[in-house]
Protein backbone atom coordinates (compact mmCIF):
# COMPACT_ATOMS: atom_id res chain seq x y z
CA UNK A 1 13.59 -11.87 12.97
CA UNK A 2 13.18 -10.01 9.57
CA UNK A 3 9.21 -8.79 10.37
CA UNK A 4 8.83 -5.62 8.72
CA UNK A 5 12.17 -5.63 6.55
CA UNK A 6 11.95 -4.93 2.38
CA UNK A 7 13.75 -7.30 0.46
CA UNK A 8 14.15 -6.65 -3.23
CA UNK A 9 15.23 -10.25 -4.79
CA UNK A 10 16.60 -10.39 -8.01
CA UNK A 11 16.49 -13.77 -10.01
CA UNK A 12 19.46 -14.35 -12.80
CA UNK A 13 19.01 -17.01 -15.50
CA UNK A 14 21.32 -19.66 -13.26
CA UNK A 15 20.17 -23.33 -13.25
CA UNK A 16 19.77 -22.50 -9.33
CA UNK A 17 17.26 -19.89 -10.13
CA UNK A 18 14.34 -22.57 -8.61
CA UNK A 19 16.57 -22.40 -5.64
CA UNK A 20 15.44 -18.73 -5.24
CA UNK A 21 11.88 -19.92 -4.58
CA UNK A 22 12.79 -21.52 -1.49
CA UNK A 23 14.77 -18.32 -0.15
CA UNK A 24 11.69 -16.43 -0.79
CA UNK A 25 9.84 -18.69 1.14
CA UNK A 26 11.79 -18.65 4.12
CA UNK A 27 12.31 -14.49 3.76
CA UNK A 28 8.58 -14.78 3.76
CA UNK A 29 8.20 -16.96 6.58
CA UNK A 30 10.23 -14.54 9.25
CA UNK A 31 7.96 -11.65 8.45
CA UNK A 32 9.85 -9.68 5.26
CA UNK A 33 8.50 -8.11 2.27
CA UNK A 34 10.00 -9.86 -0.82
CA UNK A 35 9.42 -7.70 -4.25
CA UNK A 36 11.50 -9.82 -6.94
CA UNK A 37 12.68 -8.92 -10.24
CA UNK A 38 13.66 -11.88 -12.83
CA UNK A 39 16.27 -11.10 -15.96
CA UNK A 40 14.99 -12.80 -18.86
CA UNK A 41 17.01 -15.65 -18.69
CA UNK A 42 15.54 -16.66 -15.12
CA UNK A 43 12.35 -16.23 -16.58
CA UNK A 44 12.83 -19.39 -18.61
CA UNK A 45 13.82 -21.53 -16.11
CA UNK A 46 11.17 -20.05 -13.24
CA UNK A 47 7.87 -18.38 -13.76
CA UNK A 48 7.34 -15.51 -12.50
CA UNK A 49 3.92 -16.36 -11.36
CA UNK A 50 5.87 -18.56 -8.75
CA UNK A 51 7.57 -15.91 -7.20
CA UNK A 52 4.25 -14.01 -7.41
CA UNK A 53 2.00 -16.94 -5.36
CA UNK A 54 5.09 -17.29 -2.52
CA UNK A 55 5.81 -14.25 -1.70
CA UNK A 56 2.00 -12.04 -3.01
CA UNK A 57 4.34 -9.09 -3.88
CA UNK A 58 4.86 -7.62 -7.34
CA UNK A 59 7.77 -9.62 -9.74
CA UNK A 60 9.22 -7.50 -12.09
CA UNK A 61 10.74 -8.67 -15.43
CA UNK A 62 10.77 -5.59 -18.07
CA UNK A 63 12.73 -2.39 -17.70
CA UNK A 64 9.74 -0.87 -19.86
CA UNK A 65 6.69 -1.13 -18.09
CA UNK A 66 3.69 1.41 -18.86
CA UNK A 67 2.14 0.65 -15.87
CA UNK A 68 5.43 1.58 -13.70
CA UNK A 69 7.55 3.85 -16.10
CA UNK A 70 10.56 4.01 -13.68
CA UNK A 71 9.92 1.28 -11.61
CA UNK A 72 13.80 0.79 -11.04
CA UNK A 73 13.87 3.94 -8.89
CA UNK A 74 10.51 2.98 -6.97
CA UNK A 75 11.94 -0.66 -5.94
CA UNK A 76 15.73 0.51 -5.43
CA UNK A 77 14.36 3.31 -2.80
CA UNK A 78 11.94 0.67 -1.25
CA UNK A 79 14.48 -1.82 -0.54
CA UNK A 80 15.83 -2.39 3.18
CA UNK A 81 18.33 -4.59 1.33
CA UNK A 82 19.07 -5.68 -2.47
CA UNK A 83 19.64 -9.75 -2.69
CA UNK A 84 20.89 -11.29 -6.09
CA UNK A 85 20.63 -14.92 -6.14
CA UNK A 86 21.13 -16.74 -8.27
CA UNK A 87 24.15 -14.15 -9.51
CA UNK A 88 25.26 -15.16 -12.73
CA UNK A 89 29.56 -14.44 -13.70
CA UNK A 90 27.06 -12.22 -16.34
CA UNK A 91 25.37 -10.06 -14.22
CA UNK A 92 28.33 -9.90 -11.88
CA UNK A 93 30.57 -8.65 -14.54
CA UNK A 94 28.09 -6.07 -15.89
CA UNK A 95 27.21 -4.74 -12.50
CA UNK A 96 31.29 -4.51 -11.65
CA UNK A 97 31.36 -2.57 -15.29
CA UNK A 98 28.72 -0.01 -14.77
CA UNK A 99 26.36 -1.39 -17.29
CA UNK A 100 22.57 -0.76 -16.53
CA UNK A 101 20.59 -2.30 -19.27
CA UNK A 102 17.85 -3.90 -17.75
CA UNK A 103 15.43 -4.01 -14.95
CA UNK A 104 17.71 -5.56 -12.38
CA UNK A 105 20.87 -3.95 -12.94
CA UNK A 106 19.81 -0.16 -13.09
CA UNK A 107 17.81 -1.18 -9.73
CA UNK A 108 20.73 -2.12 -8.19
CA UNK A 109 22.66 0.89 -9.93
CA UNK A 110 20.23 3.16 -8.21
CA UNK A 111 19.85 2.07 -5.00
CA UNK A 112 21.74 3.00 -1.50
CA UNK A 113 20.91 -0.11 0.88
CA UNK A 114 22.99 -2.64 1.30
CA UNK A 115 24.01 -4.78 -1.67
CA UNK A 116 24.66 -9.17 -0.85
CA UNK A 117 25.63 -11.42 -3.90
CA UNK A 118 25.15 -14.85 -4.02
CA UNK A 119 26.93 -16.39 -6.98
CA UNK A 120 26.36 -19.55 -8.32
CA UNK A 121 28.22 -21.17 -11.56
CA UNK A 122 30.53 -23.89 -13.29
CA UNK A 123 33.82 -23.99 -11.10
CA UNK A 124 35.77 -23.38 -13.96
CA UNK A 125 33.82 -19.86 -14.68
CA UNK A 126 33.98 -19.43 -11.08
CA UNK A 127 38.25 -19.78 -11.39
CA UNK A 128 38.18 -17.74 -14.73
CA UNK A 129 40.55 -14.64 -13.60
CA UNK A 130 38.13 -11.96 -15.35
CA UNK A 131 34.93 -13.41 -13.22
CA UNK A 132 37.20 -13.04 -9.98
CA UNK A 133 38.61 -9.52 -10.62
CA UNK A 134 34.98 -8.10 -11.10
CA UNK A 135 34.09 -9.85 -7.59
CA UNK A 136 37.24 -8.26 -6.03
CA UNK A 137 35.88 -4.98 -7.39
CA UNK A 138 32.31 -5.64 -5.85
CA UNK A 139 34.51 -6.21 -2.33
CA UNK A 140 35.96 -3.28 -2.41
CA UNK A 141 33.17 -0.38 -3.25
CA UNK A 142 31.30 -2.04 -0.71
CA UNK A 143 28.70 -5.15 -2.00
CA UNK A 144 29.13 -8.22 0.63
CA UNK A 145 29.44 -11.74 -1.16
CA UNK A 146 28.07 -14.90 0.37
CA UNK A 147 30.70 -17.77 -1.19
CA UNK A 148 29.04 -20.93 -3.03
CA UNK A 149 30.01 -24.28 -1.82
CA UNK A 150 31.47 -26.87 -3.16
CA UNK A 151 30.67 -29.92 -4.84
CA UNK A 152 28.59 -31.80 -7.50
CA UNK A 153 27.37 -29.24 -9.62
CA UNK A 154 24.38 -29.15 -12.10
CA UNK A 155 26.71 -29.19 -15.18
CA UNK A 156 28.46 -32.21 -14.21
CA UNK A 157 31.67 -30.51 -13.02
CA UNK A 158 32.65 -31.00 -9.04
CA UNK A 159 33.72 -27.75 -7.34
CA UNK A 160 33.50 -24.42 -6.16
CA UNK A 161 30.35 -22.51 -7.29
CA UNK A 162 27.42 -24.33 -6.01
CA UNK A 163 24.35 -21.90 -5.04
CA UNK A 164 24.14 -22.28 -0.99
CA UNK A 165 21.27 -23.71 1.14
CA UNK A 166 19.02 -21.37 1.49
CA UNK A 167 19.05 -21.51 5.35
CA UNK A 168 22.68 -20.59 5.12
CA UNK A 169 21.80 -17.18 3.33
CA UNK A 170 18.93 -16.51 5.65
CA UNK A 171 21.83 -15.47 7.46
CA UNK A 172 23.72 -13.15 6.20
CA UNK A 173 20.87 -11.14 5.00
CA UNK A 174 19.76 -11.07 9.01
CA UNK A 175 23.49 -9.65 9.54
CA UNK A 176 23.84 -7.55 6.84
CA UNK A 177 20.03 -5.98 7.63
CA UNK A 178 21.20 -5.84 11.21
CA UNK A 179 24.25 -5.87 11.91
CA UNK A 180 27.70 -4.36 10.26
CA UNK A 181 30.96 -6.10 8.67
CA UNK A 182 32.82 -4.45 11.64
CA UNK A 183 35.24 -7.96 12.75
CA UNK A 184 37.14 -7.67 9.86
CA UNK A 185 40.47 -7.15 11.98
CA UNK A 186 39.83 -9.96 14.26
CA UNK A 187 41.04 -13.98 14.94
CA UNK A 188 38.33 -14.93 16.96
CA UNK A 189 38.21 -19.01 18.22
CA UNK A 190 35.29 -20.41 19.19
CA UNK A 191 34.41 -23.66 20.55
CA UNK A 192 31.59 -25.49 20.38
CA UNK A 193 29.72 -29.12 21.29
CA UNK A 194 29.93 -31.90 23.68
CA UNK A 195 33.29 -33.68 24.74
CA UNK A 196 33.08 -37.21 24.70
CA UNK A 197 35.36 -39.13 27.07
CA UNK A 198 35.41 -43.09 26.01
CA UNK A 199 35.51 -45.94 28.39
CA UNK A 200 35.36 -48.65 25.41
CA UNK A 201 35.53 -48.10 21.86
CA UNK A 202 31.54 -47.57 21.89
CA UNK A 203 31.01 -46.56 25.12
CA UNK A 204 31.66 -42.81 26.25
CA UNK A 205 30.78 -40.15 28.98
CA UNK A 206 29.15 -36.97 27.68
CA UNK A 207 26.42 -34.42 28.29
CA UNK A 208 23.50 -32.90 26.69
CA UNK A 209 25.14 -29.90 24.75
CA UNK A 210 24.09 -29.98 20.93
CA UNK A 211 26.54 -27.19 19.89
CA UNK A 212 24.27 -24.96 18.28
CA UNK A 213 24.87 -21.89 20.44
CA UNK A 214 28.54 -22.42 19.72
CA UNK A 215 27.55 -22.76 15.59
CA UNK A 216 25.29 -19.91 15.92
CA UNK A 217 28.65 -17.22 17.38
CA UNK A 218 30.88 -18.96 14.71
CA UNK A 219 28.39 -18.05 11.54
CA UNK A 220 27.55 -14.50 13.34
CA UNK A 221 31.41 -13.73 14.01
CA UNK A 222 32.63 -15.32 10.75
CA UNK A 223 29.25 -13.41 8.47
CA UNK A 224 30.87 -10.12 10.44
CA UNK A 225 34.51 -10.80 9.00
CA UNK A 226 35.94 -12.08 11.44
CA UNK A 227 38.73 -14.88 10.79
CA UNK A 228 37.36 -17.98 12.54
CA UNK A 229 39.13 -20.49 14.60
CA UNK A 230 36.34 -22.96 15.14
CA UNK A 231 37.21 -26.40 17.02
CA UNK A 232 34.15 -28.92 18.17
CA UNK A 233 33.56 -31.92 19.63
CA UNK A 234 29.88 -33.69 19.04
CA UNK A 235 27.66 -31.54 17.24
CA UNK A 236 23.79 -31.95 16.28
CA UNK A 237 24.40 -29.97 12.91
CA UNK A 238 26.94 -29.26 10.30
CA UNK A 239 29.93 -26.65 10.68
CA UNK A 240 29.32 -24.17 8.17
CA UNK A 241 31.26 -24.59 4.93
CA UNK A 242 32.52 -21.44 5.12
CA UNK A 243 34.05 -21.87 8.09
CA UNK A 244 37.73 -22.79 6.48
CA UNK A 245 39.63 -23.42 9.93
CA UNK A 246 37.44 -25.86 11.61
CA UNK A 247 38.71 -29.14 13.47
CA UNK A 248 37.03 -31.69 15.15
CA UNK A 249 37.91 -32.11 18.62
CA UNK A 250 37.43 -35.91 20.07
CA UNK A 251 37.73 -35.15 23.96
CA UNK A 252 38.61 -32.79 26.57
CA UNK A 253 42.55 -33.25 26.02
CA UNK A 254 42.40 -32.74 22.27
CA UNK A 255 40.46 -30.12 22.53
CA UNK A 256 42.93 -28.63 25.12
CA UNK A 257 46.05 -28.84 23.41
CA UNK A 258 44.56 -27.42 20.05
CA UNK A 259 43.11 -23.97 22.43
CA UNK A 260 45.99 -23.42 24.09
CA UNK A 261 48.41 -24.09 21.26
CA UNK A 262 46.57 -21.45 18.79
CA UNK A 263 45.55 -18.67 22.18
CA UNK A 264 48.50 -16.50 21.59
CA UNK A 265 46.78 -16.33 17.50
CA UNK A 266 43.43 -14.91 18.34
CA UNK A 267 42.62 -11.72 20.11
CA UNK A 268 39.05 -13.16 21.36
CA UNK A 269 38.48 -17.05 23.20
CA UNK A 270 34.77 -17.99 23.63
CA UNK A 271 34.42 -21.30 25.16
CA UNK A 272 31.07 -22.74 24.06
CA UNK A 273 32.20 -26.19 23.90
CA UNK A 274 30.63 -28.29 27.02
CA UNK A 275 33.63 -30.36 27.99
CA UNK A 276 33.05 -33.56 29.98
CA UNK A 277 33.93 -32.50 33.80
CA UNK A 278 35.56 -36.46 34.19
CA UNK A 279 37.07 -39.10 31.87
CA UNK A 280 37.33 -43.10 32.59
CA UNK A 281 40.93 -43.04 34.84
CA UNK A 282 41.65 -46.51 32.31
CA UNK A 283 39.89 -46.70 29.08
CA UNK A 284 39.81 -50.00 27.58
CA UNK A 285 40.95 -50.93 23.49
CA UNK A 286 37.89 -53.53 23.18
CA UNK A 287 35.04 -53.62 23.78
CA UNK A 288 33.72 -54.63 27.52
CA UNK A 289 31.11 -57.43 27.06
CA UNK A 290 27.83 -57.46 28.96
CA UNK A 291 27.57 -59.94 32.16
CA UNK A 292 25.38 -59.89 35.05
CA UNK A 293 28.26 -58.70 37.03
CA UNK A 294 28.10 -54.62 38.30
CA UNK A 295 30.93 -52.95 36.52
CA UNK A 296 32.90 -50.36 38.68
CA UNK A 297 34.47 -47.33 36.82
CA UNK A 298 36.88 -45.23 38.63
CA UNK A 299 36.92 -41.74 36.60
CA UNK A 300 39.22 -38.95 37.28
CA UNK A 301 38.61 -35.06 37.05
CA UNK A 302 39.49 -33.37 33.03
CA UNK A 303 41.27 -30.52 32.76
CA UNK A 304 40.08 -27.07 33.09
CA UNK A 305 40.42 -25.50 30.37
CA UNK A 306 38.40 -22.39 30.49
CA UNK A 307 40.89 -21.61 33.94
CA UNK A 308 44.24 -22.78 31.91
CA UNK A 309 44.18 -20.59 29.02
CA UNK A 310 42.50 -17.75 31.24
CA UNK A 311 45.54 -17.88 33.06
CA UNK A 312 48.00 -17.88 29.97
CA UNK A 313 46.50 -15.36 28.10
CA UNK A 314 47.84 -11.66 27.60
CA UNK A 315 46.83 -8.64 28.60
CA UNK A 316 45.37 -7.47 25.03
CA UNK A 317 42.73 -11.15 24.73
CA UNK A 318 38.94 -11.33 26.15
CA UNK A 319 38.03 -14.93 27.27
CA UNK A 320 34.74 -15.84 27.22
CA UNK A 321 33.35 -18.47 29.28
CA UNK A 322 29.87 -20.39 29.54
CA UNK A 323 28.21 -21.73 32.18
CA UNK A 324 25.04 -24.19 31.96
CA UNK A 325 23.44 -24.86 35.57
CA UNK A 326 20.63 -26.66 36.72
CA UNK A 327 20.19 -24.80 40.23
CA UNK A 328 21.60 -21.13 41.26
CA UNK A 329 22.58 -20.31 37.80
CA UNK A 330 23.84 -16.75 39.17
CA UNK A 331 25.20 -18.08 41.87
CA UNK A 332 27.48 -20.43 40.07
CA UNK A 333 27.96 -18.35 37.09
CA UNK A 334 29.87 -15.60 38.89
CA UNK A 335 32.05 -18.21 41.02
CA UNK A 336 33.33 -19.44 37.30
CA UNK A 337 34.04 -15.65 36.28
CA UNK A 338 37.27 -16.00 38.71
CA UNK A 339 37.87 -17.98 35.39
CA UNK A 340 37.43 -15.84 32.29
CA UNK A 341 35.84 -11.94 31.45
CA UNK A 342 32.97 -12.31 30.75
CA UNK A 343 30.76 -15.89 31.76
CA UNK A 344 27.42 -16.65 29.89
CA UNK A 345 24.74 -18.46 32.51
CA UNK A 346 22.22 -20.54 30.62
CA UNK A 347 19.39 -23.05 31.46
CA UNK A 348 20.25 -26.75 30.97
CA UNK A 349 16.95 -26.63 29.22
CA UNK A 350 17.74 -24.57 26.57
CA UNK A 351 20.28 -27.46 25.33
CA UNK A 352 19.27 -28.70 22.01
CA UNK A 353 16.49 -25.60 21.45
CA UNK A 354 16.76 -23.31 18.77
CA UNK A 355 15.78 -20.61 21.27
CA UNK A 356 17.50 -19.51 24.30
CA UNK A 357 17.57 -16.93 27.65
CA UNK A 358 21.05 -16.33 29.02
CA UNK A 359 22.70 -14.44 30.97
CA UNK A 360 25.87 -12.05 30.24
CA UNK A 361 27.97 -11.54 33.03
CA UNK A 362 30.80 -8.69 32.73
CA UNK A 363 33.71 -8.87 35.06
CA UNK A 364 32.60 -5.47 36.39
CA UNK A 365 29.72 -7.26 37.61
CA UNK A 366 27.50 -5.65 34.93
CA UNK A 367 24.43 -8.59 33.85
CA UNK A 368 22.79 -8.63 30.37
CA UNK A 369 19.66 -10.99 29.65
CA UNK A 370 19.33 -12.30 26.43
CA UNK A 371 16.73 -14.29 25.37
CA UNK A 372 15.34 -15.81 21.70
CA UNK A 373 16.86 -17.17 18.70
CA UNK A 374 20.25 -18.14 19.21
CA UNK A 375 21.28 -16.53 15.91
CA UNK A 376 20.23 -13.35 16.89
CA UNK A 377 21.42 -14.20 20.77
CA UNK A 378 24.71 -14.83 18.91
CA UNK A 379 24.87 -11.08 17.45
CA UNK A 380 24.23 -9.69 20.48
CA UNK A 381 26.71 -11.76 22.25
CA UNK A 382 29.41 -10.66 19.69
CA UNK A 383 28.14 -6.67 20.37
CA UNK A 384 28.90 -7.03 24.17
CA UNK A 385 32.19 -8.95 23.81
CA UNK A 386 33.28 -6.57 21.15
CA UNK A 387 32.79 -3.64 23.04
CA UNK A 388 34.08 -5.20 26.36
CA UNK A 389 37.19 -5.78 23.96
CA UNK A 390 37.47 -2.72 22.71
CA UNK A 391 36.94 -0.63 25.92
CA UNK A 392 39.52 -3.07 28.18
């Protein structure tokens, strides 16, 4: 995932600094190089010797070091990539005004990779219209932002400017080390998840789809710019919170009238969502009670979706399909491409896994195999649909 890559990590004196141990940890984990440097503020809330035992690289805290006497060109021209988090509205605003007048700032003044920014504050410095002008100037000369959440914050306050889950900036430092911002122009909707079609109110037909291949092309598309249209049904893990347009989808008729109402919006479809094939013909409003008596349900065929919209869309829109098989997964992969542009064949197996082997099918007849983490199956995904897009 990240073997090999340099990450320089720099530490600001945010109560989420401790945070930053646990993103070290994880860069650690997929195989990166973490240097760190810590302002003095962080330094009081963290020790450095912390940083030092996780990640057995060098943390940096003075600008004035006899040992390295211009250490902030060394580490800027090591880095693959230059993280700040926690990033303080202090070291946001001084970076935004040119100032270089410690370790971490003339570091990040002097070097030429890739810049991300994770802020983290009090909502009501995070709404303060100076703090939000320098970020808009960050946006624009280039440096990528990964948004805080919302919620309970250290300080008592609820709202906007809680420092992420770690796991959550794992990636978009995988994208912005691997990938580009190159979506920005796009409406891409994605579904995701496993339909459930009710025959009582706690009783329901379904399948095995956990909906993480579906949440892994919404982060990827959505970390790459993209504007996100993401609709699911049941889902093992949370949608993003940074995924602004998301709706839940109950069954296979919600889910259908929400598609093909919003198709004409987005220029790309990808149909991740595993919708239930058949649905009770009568659902009942109460519960059936157990007897010893068999029950007979009648069901009756869903819609098909995936062929619907395929068949309302315009000239200018990819549709992407997916196709999970148990037996002849080519086979029946390129019978549903009568059905979209490009169909992705996977394994039953791989539902529920974090890792995955699939299969991209072009409507030229061109196949792709991907295979591994569906994050970075995701990216790669996203590559061949954008350039089928583009090309079409």
């Amino acid at each position: 995932m990240l073997s090999g890559k340099k990450i320089l990590l720099g530490v600001t004196g945010g109560i989420a600094a401790y945070k930053a141990v646990d993103l070290a940890s994880k860069l650690v984990k997929q195989g990166a190089f973490v240097k760190t440097i810590m302002t003095d503020s962080a330094t009081k809330l963290v020790s450095p010797l912390t940083f030092r035992s996780i990640t057995k690289e060098s943390v940096s805290t003075e600008l004035f070091n006899d040992n390295a006497p211009i250490e902030h060109i060394s580490l800027a021209d090591w880095c693959d990539i230059a993280v700040i988090a926690p990033a303080t509205a202090n070291i946001i605003g001084k970076i935004a005004g040119g100032i270089a007048d410690d370790l971490l700032t003339t570091s990040i003044m002097a070097t030429r990779a890739p810049k991300l920014i994770v802020p983290a504050m009090n909502v009501n410095m995070w709404n303060n219209v100076i703090f939000l002008d320098n970020l808009r100037k960050l946006k624009s000369i280039g440096y990528s932002i990964v948004p805080p959440e919302s919620g309970m914050l250290a300080c008592g306050y609820e709202g906007k400017g809680r420092f992420p889950d770690p796991s959550e900036i794992m990636y978009f430092i995988r994208t912005y080390l691997l990938y580009k911002r190159d979506l920005e122009s796009k409406n891409i909707m994605i579904t995701a998840g496993a339909c459930r079609e009710y025959i009582d109110p706690v009783r329901y037909l379904s399948n095995v789809s956990s909906g993480k291949m579906g949440l892994a092309l919404a982060r990827a598309a959505s970390i790459r710019g993209a504007h996100v249209n993401f609709f699911y049904s049941a889902i093992q893990d949370k949608a993003p919170y940074y995924l602004f347009d998301s709706f839940q989808c109950s069954n296979s008729d919600s889910m259908h009238k929400i598609v093909k109402g919003l198709l004409a919006d987005n220029d790309i479809v990808i149909m991740t969502a595993a919708v239930t094939d058949y649905r009770p013909k009568i659902s009942s409003i109460s519960k059936i009670k157990k007897s010893t008596e068999a029950l007979s349900l009648e069901i009756e065929p869903t819609t098909d979706i995936l062929a619907d919209i395929y068949s309302n869309k315009s000239k200018n829109q990819t549709i992407v399909g997916f196709a999970a098989e148990t037996d002849n997964l080519k086979e029946n992969a390129h019978m549903k491409l009568k059905k979209c542009d490009i169909i992705i064949a996977n394994d039953v197996a791989v539902a529920g896994k974090d890792e995955t082997k699939v299969r991209v099918i072009l409507s030229t007849g061109k196949e792709i195999p991907l295979q591994g983490d569906k994050f970075d199956v995701a990216q790669k995904i996203i590559d061949l649909v954008k350039q089928y897009h583009i090309k079409r």
